[in-house]
Protein backbone atom coordinates (compact mmCIF):
# COMPACT_ATOMS: atom_id res chain seq x y z
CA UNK A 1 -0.77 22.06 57.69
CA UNK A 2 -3.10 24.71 57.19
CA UNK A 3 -5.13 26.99 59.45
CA UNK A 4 -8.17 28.84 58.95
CA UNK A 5 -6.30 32.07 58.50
CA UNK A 6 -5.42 30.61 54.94
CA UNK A 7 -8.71 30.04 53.82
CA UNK A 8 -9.77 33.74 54.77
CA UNK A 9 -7.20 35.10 52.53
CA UNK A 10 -8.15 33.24 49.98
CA UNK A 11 -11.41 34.22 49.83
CA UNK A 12 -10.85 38.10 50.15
CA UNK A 13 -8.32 37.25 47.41
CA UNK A 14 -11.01 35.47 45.61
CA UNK A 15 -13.40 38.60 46.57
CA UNK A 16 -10.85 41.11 45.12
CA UNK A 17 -10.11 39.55 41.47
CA UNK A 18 -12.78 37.98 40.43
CA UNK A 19 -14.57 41.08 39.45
CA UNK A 20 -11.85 42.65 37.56
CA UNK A 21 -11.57 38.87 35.84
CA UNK A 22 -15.68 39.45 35.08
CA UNK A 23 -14.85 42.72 33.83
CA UNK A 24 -12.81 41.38 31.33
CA UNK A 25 -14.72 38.50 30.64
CA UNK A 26 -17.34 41.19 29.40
CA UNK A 27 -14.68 43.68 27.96
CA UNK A 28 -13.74 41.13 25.30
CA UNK A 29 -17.06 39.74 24.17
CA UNK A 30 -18.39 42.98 23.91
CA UNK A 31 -15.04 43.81 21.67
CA UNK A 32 -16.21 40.72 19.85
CA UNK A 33 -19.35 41.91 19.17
CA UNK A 34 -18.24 44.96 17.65
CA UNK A 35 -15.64 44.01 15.25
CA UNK A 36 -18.31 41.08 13.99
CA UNK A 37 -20.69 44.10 13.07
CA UNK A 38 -18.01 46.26 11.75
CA UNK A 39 -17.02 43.37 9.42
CA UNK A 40 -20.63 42.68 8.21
CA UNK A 41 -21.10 45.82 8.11
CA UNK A 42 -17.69 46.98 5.99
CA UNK A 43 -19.37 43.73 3.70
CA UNK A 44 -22.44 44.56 3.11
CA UNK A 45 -21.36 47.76 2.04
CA UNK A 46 -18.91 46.31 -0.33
CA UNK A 47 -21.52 44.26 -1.46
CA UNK A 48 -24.56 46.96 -2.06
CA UNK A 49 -21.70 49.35 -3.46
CA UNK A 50 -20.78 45.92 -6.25
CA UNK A 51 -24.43 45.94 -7.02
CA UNK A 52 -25.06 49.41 -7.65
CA UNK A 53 -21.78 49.74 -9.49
CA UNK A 54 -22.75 46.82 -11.73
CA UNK A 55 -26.62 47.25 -12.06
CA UNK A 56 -27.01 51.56 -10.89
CA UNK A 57 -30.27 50.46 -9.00
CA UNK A 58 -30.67 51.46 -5.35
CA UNK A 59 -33.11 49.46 -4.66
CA UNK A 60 -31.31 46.45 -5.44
CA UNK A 61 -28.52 47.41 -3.72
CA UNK A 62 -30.00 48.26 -0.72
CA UNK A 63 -31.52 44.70 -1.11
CA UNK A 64 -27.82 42.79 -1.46
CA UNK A 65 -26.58 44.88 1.56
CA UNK A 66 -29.30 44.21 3.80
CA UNK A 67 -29.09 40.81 2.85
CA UNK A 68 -24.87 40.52 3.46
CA UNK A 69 -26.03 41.92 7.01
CA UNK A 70 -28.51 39.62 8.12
CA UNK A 71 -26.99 38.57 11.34
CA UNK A 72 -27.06 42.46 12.54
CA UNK A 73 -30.02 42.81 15.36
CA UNK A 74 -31.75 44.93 14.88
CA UNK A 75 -31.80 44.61 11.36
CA UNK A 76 -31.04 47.22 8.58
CA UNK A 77 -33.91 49.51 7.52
CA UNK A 78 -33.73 52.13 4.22
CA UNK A 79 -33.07 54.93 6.31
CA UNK A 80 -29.73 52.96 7.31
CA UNK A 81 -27.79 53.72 4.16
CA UNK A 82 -26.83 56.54 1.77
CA UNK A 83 -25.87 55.98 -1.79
CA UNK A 84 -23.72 59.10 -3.60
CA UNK A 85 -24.11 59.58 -6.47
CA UNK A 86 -28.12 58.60 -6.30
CA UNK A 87 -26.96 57.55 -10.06
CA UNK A 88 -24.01 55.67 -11.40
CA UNK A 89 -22.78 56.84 -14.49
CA UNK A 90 -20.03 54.83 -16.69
CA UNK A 91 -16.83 55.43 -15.40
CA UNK A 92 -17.84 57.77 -12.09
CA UNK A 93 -16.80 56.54 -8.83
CA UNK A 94 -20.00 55.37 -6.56
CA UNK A 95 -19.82 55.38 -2.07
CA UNK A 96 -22.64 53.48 -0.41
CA UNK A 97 -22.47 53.97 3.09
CA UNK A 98 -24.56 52.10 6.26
CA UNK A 99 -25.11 53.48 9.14
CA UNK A 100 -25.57 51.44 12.51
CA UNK A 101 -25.68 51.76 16.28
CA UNK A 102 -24.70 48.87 18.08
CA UNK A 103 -25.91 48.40 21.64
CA UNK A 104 -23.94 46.60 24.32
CA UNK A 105 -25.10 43.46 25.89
CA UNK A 106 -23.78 44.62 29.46
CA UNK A 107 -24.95 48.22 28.96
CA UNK A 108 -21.82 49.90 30.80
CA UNK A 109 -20.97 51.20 27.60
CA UNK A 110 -22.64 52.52 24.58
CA UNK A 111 -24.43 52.60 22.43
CA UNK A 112 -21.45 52.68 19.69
CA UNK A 113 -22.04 54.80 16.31
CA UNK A 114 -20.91 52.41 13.38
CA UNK A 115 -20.45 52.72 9.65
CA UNK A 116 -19.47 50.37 6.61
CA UNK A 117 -18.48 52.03 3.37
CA UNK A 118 -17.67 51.21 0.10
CA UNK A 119 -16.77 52.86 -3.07
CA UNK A 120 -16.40 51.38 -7.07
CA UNK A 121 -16.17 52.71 -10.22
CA UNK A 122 -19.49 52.61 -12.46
CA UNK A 123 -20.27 49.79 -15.01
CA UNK A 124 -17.85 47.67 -13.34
């Protein structure tokens, strides 16, 4: 049979883990968050660095990256990525890089520095 002694403990039992079970609740969707945008981000750079390799124009590429990232809030602007050499030439090797800071939803972290990169060889 039980008393009401048992039900105390439970609840300062209760009172004492379920914070460190929110904790990591939060720890692991925020850890979700951030390999998502690494991935689109290490894609869209493989894609704007294809494009640029393929057609050597920036614009473009910038275009097919931002595009491969859509789902990243807030969204890509020009300023986000760097393409070196500025011009492909047959048989060089090209990087296009992307640049993004990813806030956290909880805010007890952050914000996180992020990049995507990509290199090919010119004219494909």
């Amino acid at each position: 049979m039980r008393d009401g002694r048992e039900h105390g403990a439970v609840a300062v039992e209760f009172a004492l883990l379920a914070p460190v079970m929110i904790l990591l609740l939060l720890g692991i969707m925020e850890f979700g968050r951030a390999y998502n945008a690494q991935i689109s981000l290490s894609s869209a750079a493989r894609e704007g660095v294809r494009v640029m390799a393929i057609g050597n124009n920036p614009t473009d590429a910038r275009t097919a990256a931002k595009n491969a990232a859509a789902g990243l809030q807030p969204t890509l602007t020009d300023a986000s990525f760097s393409i070196s050499p500025a011009s492909c030439t047959t048989g060089a090797q090209v990087t296009f890089k992307i640049t993004y800071t990813l806030s956290t939803m909880t805010r007890i972290a952050g914000p996180f520095p992020m990049e995507g990169k990509g290199v090919m060889l010119c004219g494909g």
